[in-house]
Protein backbone atom coordinates (compact mmCIF):
# COMPACT_ATOMS: atom_id res chain seq x y z
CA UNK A 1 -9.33 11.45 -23.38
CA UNK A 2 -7.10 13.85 -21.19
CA UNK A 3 -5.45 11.70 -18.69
CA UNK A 4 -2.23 12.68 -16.40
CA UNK A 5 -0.71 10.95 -13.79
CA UNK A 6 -1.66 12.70 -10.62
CA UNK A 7 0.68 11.16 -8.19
CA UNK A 8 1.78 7.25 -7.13
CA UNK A 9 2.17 5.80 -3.75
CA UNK A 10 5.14 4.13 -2.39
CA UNK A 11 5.60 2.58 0.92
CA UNK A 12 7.23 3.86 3.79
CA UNK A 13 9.04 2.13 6.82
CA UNK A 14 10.27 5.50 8.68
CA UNK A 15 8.21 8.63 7.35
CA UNK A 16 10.91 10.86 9.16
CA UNK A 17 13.85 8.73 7.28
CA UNK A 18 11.70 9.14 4.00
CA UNK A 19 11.15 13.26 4.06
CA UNK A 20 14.40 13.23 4.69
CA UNK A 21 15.36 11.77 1.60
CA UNK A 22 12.83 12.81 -0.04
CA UNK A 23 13.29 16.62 0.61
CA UNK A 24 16.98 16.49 1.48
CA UNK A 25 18.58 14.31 -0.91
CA UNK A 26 16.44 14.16 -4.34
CA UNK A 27 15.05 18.23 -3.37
CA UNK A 28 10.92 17.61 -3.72
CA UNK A 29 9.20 19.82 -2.01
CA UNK A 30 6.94 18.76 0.47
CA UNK A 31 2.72 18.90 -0.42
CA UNK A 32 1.86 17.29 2.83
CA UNK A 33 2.06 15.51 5.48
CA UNK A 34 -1.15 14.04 7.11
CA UNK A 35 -1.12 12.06 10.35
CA UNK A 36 -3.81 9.76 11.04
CA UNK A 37 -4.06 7.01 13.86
CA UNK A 38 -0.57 7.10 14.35
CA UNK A 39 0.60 6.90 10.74
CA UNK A 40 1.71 9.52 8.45
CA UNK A 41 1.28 10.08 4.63
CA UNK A 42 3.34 12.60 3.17
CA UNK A 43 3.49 13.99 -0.79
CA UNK A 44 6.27 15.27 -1.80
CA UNK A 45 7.16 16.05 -5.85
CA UNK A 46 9.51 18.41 -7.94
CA UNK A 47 8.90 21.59 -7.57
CA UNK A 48 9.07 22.08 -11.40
CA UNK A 49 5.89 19.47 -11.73
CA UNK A 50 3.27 20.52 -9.89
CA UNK A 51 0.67 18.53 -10.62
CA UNK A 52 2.60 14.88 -10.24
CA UNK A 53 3.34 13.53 -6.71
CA UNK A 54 4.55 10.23 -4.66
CA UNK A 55 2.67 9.75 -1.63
CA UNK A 56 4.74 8.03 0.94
CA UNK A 57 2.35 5.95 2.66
CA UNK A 58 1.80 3.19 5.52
CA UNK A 59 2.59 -0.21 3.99
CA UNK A 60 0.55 -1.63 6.20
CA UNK A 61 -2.27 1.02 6.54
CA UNK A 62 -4.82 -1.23 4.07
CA UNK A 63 -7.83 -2.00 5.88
CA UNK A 64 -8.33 -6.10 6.35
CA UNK A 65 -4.76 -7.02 6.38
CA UNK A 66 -3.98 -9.61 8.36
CA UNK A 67 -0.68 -10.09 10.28
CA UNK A 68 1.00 -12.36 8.38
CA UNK A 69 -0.01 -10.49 5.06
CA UNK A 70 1.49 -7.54 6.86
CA UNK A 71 4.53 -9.01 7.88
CA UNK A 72 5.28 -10.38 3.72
CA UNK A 73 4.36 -6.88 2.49
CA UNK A 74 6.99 -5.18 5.06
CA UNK A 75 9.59 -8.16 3.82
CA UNK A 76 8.90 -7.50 0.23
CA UNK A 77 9.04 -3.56 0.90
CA UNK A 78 12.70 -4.27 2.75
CA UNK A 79 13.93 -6.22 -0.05
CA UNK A 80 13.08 -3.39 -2.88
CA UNK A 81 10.93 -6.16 -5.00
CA UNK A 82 7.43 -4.78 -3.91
CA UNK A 83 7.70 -0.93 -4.93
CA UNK A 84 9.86 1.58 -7.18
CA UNK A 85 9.38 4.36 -8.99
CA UNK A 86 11.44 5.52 -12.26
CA UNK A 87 12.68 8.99 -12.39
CA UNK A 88 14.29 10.96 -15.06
CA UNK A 89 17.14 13.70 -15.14
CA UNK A 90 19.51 15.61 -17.44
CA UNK A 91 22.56 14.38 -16.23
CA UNK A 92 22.62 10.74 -14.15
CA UNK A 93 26.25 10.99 -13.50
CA UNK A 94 26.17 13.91 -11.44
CA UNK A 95 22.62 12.93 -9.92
CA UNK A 96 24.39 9.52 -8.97
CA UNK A 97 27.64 10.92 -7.64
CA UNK A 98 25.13 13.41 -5.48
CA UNK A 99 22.67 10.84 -4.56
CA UNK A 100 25.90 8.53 -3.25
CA UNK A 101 27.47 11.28 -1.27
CA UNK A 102 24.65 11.88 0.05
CA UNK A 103 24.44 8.47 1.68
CA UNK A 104 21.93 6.94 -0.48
CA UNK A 105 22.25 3.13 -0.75
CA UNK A 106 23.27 2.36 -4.35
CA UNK A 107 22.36 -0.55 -6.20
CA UNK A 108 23.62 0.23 -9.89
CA UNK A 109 26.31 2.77 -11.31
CA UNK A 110 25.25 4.69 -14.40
CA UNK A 111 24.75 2.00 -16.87
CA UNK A 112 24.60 2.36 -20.40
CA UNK A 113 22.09 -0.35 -21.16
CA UNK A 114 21.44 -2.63 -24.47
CA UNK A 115 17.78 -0.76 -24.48
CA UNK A 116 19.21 2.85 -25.20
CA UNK A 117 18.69 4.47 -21.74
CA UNK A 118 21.75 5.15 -19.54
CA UNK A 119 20.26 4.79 -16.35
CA UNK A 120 21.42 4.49 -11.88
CA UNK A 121 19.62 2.58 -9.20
CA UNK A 122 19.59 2.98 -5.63
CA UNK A 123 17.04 2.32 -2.82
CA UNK A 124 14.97 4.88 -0.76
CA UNK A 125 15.39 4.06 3.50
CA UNK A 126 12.57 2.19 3.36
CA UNK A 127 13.84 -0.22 0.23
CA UNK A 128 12.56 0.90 -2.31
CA UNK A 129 14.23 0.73 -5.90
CA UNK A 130 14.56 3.97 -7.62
CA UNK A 131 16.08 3.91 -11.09
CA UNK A 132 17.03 7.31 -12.26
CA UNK A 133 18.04 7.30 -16.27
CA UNK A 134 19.08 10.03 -18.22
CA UNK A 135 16.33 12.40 -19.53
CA UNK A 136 16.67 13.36 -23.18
């Protein structure tokens, strides 16, 4: 079989607050940016891999929810222990030193850890964890 990853979804609190961060502070371009019913999904990826993207969704946009599921999924999404996404890049010590002065909210230093990666971890504005480790 041929299979790729095509693209993975992670939840959004503030889609505004997420493109920002998104486009500003990690640089993916933008793929879209759908509104429906008052909600917004928007894909965004490196521009370098065109054919893998992270669809910033509605947490809450799942048909049949009920409030109080809502409500835990928007908790869990807050605390960073719902959602994440790994990410990879030459050099973690300069993406982390960018990443922090750009604002982002850190959550780990570049680690060397007992695994073999040396890897960061911060949190997107809606709380998500992203780890970035070093590529290569």
């Amino acid at each position: 079989m041929d299979i790729t990853i095509h693209s993975s979804f992670l939840p959004h609190t503030d889609p505004d607050a997420s493109l920002a961060f998104y486009r500003d502070v990690l640089g993916f371009e933008v793929r879209g940016d759908v509104g429906y019913g008052g909600m917004r999904w928007i894909t965004v990826g490196p521009a370098d891999q065109p054919d893998t993207a992270i669809v910033l969704q509605p947490p809450t946009a799942a048909p049949g929810l009920t409030e109080e599921e809502q409500r835990l999924l928007l908790e869990l999404v807050a605390k960073g222990s719902y959602f994440g996404v790994n990410l990879a890049t030459p050099d973690v010590d300069a993406a982390f030193a960018a990443l922090e002065q750009a604002g982002a909210e850190v959550v780990q230093e570049p680690t060397d850890q007992p695994y073999g990666l040396r890897d960061c971890a911060f949190r997107d504005p809606a709380g998500n964890m992203i780890r970035m480790q070093q590529s290569g």
